[in-house]
C-alpha atoms as a PDB file:
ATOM      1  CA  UNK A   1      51.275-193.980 -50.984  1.00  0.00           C
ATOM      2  CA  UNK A   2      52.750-195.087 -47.767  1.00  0.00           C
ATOM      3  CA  UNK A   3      55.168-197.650 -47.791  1.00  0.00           C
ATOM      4  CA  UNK A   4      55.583-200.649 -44.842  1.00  0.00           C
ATOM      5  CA  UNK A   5      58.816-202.317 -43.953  1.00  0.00           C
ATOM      6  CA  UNK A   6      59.116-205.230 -42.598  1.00  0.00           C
ATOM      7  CA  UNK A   7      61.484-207.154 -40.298  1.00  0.00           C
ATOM      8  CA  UNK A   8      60.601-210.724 -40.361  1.00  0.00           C
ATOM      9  CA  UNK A   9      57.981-210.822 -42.287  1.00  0.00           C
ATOM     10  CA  UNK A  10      55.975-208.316 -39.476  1.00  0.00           C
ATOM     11  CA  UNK A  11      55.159-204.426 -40.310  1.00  0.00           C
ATOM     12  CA  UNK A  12      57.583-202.721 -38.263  1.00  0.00           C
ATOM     13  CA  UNK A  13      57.582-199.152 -40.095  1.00  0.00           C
ATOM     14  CA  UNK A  14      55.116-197.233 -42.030  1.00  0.00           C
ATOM     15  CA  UNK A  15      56.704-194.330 -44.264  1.00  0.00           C
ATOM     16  CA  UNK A  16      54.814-191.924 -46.012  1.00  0.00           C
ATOM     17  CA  UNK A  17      54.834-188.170 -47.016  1.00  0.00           C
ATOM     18  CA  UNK A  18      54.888-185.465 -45.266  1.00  0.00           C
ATOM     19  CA  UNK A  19      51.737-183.918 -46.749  1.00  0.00           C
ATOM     20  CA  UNK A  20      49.458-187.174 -46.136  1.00  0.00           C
ATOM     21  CA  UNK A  21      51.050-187.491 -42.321  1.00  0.00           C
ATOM     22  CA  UNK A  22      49.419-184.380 -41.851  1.00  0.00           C
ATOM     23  CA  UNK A  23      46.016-185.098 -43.276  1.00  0.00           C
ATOM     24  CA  UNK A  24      45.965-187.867 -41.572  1.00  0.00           C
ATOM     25  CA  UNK A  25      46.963-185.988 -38.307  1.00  0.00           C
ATOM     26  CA  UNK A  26      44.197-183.376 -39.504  1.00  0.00           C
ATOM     27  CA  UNK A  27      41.664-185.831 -39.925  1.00  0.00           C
ATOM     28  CA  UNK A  28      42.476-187.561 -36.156  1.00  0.00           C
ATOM     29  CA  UNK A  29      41.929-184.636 -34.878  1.00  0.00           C
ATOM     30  CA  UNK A  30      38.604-183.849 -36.315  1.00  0.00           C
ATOM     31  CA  UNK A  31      37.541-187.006 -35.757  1.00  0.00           C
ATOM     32  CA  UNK A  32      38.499-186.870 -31.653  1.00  0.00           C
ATOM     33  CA  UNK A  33      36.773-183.187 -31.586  1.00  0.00           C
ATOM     34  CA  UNK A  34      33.507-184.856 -32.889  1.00  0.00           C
ATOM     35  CA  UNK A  35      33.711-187.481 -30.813  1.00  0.00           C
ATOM     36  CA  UNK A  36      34.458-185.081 -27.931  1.00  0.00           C
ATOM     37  CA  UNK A  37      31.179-182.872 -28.879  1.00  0.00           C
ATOM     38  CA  UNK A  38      29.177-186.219 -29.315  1.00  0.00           C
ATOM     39  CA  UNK A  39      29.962-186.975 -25.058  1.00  0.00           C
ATOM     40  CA  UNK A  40      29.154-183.560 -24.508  1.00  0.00           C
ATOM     41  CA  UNK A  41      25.802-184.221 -26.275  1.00  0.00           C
ATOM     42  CA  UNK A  42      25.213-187.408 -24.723  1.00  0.00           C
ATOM     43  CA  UNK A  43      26.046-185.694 -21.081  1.00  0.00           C
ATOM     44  CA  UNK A  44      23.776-182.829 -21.330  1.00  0.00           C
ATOM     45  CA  UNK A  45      20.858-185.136 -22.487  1.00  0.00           C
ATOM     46  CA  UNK A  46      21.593-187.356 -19.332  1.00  0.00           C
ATOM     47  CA  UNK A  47      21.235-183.847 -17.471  1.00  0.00           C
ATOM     48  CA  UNK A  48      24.482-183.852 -16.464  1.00  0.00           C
ATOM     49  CA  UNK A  49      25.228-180.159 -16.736  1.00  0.00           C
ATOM     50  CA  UNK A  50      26.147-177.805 -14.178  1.00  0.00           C
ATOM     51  CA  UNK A  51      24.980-173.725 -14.678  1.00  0.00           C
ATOM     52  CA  UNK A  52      27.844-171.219 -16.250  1.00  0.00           C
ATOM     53  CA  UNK A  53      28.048-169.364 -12.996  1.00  0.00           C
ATOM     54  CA  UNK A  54      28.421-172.346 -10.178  1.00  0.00           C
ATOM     55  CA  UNK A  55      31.456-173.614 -12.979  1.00  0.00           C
ATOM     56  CA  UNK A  56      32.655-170.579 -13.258  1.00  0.00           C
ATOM     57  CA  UNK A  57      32.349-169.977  -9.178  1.00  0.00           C
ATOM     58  CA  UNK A  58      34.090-173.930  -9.050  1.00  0.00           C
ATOM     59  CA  UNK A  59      37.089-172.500 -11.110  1.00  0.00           C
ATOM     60  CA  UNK A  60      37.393-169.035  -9.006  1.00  0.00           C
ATOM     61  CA  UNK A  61      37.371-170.855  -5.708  1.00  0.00           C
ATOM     62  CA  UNK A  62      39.756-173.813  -7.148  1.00  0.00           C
ATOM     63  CA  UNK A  63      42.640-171.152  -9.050  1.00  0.00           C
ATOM     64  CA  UNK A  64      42.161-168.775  -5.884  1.00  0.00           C
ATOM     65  CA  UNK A  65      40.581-166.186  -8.766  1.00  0.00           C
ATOM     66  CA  UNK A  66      39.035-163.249  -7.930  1.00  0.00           C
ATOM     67  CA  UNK A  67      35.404-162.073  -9.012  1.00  0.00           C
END
């Protein structure tokens, strides 16, 4: 159970375990990812997409990459 200090009567610190820190962490990230593939979703059903090969091409021509 995480624990807040306070200075003034204001949260100033949160501590907690290590183990929950990281499930938390865990569970941020997931949450961003989804979030992440729910854009990417939402971009290709506004046909926003661009064909594998003229990305691909893009990235060659941008990094100086050869074919």
């Amino acid at each position: 159970m995480p624990e807040v200090l306070t200075v003034n009567g204001k949260a100033e610190v949160v501590v907690q375990d290590a183990a929950s820190y990281q499930l938390m962490l865990d569970r941020l990230s997931r949450m961003e990812t989804i979030a992440a593939i729910q854009e990417g979703m939402a971009s290709a059903e506004r046909g926003e997409l661009k064909p594998a090969a003229q990305v691909l091409d893009e990235m060659r021509a941008r990094f100086g990459l050869a074919r």
